[in-house]
PDB file of N, CA and C in Angstrom:
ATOM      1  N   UNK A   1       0.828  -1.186   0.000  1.00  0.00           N
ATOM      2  CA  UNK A   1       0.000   0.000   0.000  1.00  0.00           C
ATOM      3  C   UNK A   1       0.875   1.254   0.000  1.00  0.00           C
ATOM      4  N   UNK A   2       1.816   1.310   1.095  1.00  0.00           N
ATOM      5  CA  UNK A   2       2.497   2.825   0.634  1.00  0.00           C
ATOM      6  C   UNK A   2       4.075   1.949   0.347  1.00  0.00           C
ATOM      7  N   UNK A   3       4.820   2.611  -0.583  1.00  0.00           N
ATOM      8  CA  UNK A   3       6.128   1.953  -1.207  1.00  0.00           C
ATOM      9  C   UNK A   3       6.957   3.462  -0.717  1.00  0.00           C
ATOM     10  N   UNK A   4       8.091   3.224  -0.404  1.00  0.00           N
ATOM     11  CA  UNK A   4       9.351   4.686  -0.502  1.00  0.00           C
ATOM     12  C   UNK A   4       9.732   4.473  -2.079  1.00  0.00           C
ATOM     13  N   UNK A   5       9.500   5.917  -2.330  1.00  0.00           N
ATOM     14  CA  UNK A   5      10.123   5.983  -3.063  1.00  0.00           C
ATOM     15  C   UNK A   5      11.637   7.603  -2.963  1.00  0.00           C
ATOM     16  N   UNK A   6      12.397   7.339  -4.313  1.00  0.00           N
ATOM     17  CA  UNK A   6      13.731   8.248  -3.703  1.00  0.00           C
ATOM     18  C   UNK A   6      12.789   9.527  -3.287  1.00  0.00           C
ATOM     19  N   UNK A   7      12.147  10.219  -3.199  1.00  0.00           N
ATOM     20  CA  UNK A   7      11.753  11.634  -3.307  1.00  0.00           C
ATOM     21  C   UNK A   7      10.199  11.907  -1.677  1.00  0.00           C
ATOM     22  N   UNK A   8       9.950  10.661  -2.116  1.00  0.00           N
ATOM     23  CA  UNK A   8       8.756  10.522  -0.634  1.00  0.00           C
ATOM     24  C   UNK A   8       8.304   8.805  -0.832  1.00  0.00           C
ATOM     25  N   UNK A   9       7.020   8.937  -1.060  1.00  0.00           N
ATOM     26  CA  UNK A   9       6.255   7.750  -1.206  1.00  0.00           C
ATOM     27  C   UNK A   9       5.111   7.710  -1.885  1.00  0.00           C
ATOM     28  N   UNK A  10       4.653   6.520  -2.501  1.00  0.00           N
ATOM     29  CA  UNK A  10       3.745   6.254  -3.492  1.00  0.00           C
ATOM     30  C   UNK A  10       2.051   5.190  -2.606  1.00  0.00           C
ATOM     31  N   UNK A  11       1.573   5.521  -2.732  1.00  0.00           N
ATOM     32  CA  UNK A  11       0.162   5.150  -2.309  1.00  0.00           C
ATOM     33  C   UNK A  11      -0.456   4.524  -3.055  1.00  0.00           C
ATOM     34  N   UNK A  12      -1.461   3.506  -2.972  1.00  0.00           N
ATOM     35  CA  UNK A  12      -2.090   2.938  -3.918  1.00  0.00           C
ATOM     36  C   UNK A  12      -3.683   2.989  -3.360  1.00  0.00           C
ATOM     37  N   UNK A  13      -3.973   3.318  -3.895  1.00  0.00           N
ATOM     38  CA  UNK A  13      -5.566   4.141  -3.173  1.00  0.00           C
ATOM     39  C   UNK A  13      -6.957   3.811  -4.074  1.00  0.00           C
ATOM     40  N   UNK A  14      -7.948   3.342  -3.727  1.00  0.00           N
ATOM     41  CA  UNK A  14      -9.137   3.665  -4.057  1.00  0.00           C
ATOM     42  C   UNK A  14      -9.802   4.278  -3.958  1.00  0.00           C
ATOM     43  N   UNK A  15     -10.838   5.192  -5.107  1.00  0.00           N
ATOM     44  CA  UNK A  15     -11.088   6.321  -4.220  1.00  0.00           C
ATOM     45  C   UNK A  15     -12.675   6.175  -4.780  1.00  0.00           C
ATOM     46  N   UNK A  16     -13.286   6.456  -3.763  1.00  0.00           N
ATOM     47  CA  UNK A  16     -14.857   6.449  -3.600  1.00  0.00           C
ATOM     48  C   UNK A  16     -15.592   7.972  -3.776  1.00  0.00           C
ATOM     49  N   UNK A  17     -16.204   8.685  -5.240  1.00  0.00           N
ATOM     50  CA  UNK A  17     -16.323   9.789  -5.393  1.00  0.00           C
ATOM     51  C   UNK A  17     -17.846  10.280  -4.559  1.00  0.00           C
ATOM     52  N   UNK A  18     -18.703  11.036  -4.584  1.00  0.00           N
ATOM     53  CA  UNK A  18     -19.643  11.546  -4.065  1.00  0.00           C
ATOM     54  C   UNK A  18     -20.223  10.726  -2.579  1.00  0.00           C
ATOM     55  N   UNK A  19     -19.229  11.040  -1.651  1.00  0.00           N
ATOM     56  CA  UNK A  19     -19.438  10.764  -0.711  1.00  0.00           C
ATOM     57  C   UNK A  19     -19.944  11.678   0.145  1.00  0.00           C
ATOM     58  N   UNK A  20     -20.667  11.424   1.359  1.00  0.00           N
ATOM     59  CA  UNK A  20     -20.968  12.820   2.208  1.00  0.00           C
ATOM     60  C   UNK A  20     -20.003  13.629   3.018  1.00  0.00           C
ATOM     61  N   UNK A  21     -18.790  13.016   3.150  1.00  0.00           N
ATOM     62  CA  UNK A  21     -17.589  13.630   3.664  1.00  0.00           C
ATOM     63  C   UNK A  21     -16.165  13.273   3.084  1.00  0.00           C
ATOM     64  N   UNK A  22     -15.337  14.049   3.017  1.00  0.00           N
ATOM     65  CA  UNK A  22     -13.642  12.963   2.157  1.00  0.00           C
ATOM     66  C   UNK A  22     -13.453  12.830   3.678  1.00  0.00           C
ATOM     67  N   UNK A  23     -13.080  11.690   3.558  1.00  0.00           N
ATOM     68  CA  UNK A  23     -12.028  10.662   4.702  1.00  0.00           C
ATOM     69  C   UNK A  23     -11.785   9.747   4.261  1.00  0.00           C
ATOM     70  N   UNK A  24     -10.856   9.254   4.837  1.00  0.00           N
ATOM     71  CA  UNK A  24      -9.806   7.663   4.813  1.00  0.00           C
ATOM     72  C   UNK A  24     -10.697   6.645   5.225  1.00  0.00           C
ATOM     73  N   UNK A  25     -10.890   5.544   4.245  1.00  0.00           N
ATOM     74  CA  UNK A  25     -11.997   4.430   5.092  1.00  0.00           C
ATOM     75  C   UNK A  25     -10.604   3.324   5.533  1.00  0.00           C
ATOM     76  N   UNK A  26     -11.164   2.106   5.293  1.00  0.00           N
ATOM     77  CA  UNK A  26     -10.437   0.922   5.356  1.00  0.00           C
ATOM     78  C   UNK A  26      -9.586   0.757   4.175  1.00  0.00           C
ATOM     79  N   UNK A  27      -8.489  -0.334   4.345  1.00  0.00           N
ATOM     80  CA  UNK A  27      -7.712  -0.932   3.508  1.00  0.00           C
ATOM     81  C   UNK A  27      -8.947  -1.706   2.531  1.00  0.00           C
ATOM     82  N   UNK A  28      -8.820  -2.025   1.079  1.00  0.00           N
ATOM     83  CA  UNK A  28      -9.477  -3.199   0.528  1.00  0.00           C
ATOM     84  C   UNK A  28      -8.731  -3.847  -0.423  1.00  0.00           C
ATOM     85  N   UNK A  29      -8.285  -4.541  -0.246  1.00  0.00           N
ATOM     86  CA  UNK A  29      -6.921  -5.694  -0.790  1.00  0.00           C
ATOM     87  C   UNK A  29      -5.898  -4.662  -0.878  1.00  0.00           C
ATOM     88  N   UNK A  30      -5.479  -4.058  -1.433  1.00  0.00           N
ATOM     89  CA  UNK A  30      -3.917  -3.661  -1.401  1.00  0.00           C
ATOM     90  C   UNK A  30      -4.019  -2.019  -1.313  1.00  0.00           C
ATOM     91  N   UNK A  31      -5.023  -1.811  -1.300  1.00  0.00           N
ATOM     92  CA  UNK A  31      -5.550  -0.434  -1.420  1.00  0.00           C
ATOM     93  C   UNK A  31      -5.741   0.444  -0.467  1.00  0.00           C
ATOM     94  N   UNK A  32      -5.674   1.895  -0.459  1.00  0.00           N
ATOM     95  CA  UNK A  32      -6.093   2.354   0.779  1.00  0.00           C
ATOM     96  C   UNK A  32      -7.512   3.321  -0.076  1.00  0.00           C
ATOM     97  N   UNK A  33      -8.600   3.010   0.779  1.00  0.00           N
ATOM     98  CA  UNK A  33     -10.080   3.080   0.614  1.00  0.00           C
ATOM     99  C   UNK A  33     -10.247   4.926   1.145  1.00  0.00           C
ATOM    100  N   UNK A  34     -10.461   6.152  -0.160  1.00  0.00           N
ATOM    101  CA  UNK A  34     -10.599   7.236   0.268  1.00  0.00           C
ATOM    102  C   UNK A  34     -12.072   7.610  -0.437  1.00  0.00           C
ATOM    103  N   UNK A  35     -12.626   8.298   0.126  1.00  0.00           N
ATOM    104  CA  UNK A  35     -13.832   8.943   0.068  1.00  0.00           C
ATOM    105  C   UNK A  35     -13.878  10.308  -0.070  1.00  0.00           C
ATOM    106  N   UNK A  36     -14.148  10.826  -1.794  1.00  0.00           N
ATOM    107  CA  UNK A  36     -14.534  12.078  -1.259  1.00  0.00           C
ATOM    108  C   UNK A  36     -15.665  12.908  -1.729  1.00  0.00           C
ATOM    109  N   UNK A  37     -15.937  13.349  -1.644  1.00  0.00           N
ATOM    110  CA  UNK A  37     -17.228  14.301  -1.605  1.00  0.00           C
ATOM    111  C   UNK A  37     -17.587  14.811  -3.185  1.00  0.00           C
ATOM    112  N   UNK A  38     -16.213  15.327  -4.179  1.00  0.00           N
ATOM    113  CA  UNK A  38     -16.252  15.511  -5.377  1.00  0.00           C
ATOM    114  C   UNK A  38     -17.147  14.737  -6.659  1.00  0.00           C
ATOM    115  N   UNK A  39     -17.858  14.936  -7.358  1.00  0.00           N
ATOM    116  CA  UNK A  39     -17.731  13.663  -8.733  1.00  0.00           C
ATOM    117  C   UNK A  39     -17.257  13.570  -9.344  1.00  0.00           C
ATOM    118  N   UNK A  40     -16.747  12.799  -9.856  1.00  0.00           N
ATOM    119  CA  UNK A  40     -16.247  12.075 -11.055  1.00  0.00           C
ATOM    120  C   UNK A  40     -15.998  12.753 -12.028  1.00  0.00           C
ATOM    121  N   UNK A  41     -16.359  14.004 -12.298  1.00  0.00           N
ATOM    122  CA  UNK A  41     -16.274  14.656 -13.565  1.00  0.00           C
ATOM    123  C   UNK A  41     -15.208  15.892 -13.695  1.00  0.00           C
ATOM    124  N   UNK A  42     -14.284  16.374 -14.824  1.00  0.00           N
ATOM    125  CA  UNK A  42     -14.210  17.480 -14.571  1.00  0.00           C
ATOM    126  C   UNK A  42     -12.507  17.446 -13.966  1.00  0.00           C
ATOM    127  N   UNK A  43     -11.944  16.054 -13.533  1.00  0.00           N
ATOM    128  CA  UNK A  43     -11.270  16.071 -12.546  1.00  0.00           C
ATOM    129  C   UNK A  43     -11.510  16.410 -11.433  1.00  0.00           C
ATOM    130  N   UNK A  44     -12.535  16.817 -10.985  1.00  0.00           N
ATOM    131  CA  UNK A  44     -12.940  17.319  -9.577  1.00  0.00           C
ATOM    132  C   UNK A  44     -12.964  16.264  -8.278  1.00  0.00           C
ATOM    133  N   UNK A  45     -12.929  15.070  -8.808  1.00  0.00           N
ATOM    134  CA  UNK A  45     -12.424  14.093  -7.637  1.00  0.00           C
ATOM    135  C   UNK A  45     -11.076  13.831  -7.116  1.00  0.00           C
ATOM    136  N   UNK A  46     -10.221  13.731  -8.782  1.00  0.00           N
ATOM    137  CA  UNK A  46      -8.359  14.128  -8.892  1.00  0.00           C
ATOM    138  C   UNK A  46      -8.338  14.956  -7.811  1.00  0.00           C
ATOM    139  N   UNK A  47      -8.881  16.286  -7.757  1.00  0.00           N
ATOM    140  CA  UNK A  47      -8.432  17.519  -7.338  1.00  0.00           C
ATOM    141  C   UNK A  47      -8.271  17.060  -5.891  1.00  0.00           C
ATOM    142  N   UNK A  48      -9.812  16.921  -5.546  1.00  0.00           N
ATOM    143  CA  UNK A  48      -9.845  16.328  -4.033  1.00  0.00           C
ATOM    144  C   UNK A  48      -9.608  15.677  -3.532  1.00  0.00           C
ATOM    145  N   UNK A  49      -8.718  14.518  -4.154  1.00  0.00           N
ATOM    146  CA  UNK A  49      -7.751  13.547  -3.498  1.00  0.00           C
ATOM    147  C   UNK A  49      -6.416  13.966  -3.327  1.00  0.00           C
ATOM    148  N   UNK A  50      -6.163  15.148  -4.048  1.00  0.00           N
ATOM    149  CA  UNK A  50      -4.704  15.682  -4.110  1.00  0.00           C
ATOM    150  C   UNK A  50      -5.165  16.900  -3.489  1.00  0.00           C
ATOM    151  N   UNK A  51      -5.683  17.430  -2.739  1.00  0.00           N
ATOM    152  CA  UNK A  51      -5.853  18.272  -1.680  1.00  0.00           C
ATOM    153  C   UNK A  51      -5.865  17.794  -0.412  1.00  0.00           C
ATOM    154  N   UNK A  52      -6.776  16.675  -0.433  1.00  0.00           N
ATOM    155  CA  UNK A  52      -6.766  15.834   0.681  1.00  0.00           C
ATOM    156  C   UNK A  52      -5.369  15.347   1.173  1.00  0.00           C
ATOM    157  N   UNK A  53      -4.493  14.694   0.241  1.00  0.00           N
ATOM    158  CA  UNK A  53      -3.445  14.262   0.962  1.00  0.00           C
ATOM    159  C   UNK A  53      -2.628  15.205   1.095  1.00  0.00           C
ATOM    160  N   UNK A  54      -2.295  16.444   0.609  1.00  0.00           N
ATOM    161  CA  UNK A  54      -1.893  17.577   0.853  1.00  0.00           C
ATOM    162  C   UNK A  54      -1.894  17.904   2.124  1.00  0.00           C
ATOM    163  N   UNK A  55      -3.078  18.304   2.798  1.00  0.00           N
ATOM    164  CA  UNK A  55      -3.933  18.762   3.717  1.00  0.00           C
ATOM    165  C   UNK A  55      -3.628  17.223   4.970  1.00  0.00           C
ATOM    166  N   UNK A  56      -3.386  16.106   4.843  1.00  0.00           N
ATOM    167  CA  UNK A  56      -3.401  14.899   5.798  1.00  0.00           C
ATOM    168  C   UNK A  56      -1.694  15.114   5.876  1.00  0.00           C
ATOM    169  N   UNK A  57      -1.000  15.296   4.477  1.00  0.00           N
ATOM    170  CA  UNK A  57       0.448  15.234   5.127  1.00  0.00           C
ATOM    171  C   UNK A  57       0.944  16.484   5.861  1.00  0.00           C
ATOM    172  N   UNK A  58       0.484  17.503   4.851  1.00  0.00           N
ATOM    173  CA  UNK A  58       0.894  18.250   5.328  1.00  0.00           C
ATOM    174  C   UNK A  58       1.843  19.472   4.812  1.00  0.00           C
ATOM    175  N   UNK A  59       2.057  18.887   3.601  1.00  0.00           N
ATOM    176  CA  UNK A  59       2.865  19.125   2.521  1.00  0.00           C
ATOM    177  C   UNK A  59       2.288  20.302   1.453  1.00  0.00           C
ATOM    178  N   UNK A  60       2.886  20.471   0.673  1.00  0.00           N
ATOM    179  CA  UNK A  60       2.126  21.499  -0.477  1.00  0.00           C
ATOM    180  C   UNK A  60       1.276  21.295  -1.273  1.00  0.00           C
ATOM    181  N   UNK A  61       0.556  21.547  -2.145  1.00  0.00           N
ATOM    182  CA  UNK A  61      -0.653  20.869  -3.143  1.00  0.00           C
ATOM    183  C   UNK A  61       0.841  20.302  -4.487  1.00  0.00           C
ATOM    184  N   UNK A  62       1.639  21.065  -4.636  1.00  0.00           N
ATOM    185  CA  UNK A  62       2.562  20.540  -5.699  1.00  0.00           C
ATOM    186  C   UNK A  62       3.042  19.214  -5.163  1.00  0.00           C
ATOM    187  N   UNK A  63       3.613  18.949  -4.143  1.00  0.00           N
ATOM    188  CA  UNK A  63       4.239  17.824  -3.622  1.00  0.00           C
ATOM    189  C   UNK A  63       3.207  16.521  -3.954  1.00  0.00           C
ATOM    190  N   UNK A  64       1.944  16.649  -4.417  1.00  0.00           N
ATOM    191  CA  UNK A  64       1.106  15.432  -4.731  1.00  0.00           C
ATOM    192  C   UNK A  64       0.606  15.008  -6.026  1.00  0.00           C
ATOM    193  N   UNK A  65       1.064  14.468  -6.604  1.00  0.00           N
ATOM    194  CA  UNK A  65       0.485  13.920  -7.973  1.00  0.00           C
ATOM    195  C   UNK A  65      -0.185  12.491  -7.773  1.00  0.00           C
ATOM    196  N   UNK A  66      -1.118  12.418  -9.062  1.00  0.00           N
ATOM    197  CA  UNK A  66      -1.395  11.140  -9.645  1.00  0.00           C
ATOM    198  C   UNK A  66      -0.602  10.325 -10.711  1.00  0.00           C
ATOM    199  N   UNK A  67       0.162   9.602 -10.185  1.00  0.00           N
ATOM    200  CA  UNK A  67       0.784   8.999 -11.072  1.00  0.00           C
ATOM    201  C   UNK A  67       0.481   7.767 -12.073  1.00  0.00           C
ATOM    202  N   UNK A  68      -0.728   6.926 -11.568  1.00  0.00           N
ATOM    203  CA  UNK A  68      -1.186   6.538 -12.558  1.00  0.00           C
ATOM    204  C   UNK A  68      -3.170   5.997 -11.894  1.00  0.00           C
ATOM    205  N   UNK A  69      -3.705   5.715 -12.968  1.00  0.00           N
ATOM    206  CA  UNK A  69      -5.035   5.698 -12.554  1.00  0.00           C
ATOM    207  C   UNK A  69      -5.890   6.864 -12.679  1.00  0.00           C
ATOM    208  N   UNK A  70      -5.376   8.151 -13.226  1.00  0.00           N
ATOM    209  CA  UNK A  70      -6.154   9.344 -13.632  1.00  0.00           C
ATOM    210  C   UNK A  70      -7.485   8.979 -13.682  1.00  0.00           C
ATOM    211  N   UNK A  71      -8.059   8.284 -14.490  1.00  0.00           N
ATOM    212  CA  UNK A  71      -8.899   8.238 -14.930  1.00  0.00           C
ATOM    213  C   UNK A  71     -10.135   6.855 -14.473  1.00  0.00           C
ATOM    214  N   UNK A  72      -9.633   6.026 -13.439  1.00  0.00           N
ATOM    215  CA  UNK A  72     -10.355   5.190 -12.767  1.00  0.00           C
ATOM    216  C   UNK A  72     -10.360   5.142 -11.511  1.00  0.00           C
ATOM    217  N   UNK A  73     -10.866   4.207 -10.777  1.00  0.00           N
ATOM    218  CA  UNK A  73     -11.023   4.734  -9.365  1.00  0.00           C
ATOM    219  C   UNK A  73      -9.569   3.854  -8.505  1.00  0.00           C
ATOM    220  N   UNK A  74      -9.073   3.107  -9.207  1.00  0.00           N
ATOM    221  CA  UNK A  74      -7.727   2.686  -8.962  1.00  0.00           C
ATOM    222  C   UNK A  74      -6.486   3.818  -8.960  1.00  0.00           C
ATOM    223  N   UNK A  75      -5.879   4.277  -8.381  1.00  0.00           N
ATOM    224  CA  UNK A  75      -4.772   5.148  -8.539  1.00  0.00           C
ATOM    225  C   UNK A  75      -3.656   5.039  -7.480  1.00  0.00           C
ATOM    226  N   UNK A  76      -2.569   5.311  -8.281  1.00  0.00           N
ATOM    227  CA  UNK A  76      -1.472   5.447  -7.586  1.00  0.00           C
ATOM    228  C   UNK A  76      -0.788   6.731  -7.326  1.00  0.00           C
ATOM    229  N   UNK A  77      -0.984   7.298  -5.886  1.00  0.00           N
ATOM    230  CA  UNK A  77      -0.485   9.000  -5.577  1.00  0.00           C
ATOM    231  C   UNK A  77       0.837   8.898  -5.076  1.00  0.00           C
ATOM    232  N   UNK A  78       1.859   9.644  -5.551  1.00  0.00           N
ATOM    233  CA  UNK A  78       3.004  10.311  -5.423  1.00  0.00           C
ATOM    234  C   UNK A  78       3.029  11.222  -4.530  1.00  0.00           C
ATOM    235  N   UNK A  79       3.615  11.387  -3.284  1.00  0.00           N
ATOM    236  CA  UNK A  79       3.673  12.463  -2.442  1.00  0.00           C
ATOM    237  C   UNK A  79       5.057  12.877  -2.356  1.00  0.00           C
ATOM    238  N   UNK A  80       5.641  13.751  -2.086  1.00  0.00           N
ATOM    239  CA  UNK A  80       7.159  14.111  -2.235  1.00  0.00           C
ATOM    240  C   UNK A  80       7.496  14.844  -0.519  1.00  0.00           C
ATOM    241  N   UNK A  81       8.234  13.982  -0.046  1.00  0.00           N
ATOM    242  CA  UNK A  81       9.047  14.847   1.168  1.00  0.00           C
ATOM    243  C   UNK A  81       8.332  14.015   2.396  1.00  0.00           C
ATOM    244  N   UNK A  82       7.665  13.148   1.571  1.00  0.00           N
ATOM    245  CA  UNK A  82       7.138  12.403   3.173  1.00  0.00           C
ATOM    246  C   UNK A  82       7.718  11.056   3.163  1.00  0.00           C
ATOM    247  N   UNK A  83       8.271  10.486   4.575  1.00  0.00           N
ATOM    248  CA  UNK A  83       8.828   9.477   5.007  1.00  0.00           C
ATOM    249  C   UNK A  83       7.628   7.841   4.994  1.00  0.00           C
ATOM    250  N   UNK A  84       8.085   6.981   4.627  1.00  0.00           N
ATOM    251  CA  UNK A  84       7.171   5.792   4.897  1.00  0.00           C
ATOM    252  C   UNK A  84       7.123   5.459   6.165  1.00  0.00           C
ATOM    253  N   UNK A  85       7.713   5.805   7.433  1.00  0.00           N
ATOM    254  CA  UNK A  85       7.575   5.495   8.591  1.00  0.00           C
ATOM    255  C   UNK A  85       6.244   6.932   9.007  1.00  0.00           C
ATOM    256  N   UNK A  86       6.689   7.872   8.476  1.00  0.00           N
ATOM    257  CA  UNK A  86       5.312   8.895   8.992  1.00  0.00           C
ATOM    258  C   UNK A  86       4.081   8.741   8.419  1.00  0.00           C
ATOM    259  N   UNK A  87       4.343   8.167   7.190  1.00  0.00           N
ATOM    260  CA  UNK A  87       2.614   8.200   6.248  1.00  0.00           C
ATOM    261  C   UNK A  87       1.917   6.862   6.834  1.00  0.00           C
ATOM    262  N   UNK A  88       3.218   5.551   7.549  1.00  0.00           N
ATOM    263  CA  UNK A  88       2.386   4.946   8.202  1.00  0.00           C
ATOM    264  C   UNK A  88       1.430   5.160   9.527  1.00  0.00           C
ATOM    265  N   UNK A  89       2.183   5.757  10.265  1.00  0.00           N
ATOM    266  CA  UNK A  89       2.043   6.597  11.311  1.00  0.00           C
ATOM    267  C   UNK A  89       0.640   7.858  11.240  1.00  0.00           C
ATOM    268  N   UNK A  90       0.484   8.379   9.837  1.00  0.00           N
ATOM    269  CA  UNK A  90      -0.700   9.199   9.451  1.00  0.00           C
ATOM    270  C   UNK A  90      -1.742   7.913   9.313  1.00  0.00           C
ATOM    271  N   UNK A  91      -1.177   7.261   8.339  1.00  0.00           N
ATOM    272  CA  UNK A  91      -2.587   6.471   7.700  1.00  0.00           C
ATOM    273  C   UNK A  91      -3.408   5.338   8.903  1.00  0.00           C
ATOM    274  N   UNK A  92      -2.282   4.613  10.134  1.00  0.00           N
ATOM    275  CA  UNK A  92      -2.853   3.890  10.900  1.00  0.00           C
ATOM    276  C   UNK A  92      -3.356   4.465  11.679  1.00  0.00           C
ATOM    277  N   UNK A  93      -2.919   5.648  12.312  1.00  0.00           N
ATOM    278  CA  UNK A  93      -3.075   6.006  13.362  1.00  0.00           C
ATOM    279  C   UNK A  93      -2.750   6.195  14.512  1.00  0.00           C
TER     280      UNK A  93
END
């Protein structure tokens, strides 16, 4: 689910669009299960998953990309400057 990579770490995320709130749900097979409020259209869900983890790490809105999965609800996010011992530490709790 989260890999180091040289620059931060990579996430592998599902993301659940028109929800009544964005938050972090459960793991579902290899995935980490996010919810957010945006639809599907427009990129407006992109946006709010890359604000969201922005906003959870802590980091800048640049420091977060989608690196692959743009366009399905499978994706893999790129965060830059964050440690895999802290994003575990964010994501478990």
């Amino acid at each position: 689910m989260v890999k180091p990579t040289a620059s931060g770490i990579e996430v592998d995320v599902r993301v659940i669009p028109r929800a009544s709130k964005t938050t972090l749900g459960p793991t579902r097979g290899d995935a980490l299960v996010v919810r957010v409020m945006a639809p599907p259209v427009d990129n407006a869900a992109n946006d709010a998953l890359v604000d969201f983890f922005s906003e959870l790490f802590g980091v800048p809105v640049r420091a977060v990309r989608i690196v692959s999965g743009a366009r399905g609800r499978r994706k893999r996010v790129a965060i830059d400057g964050v440690s895999a011992e802290k994003a575990r530490v964010i994501l478990v709790g």
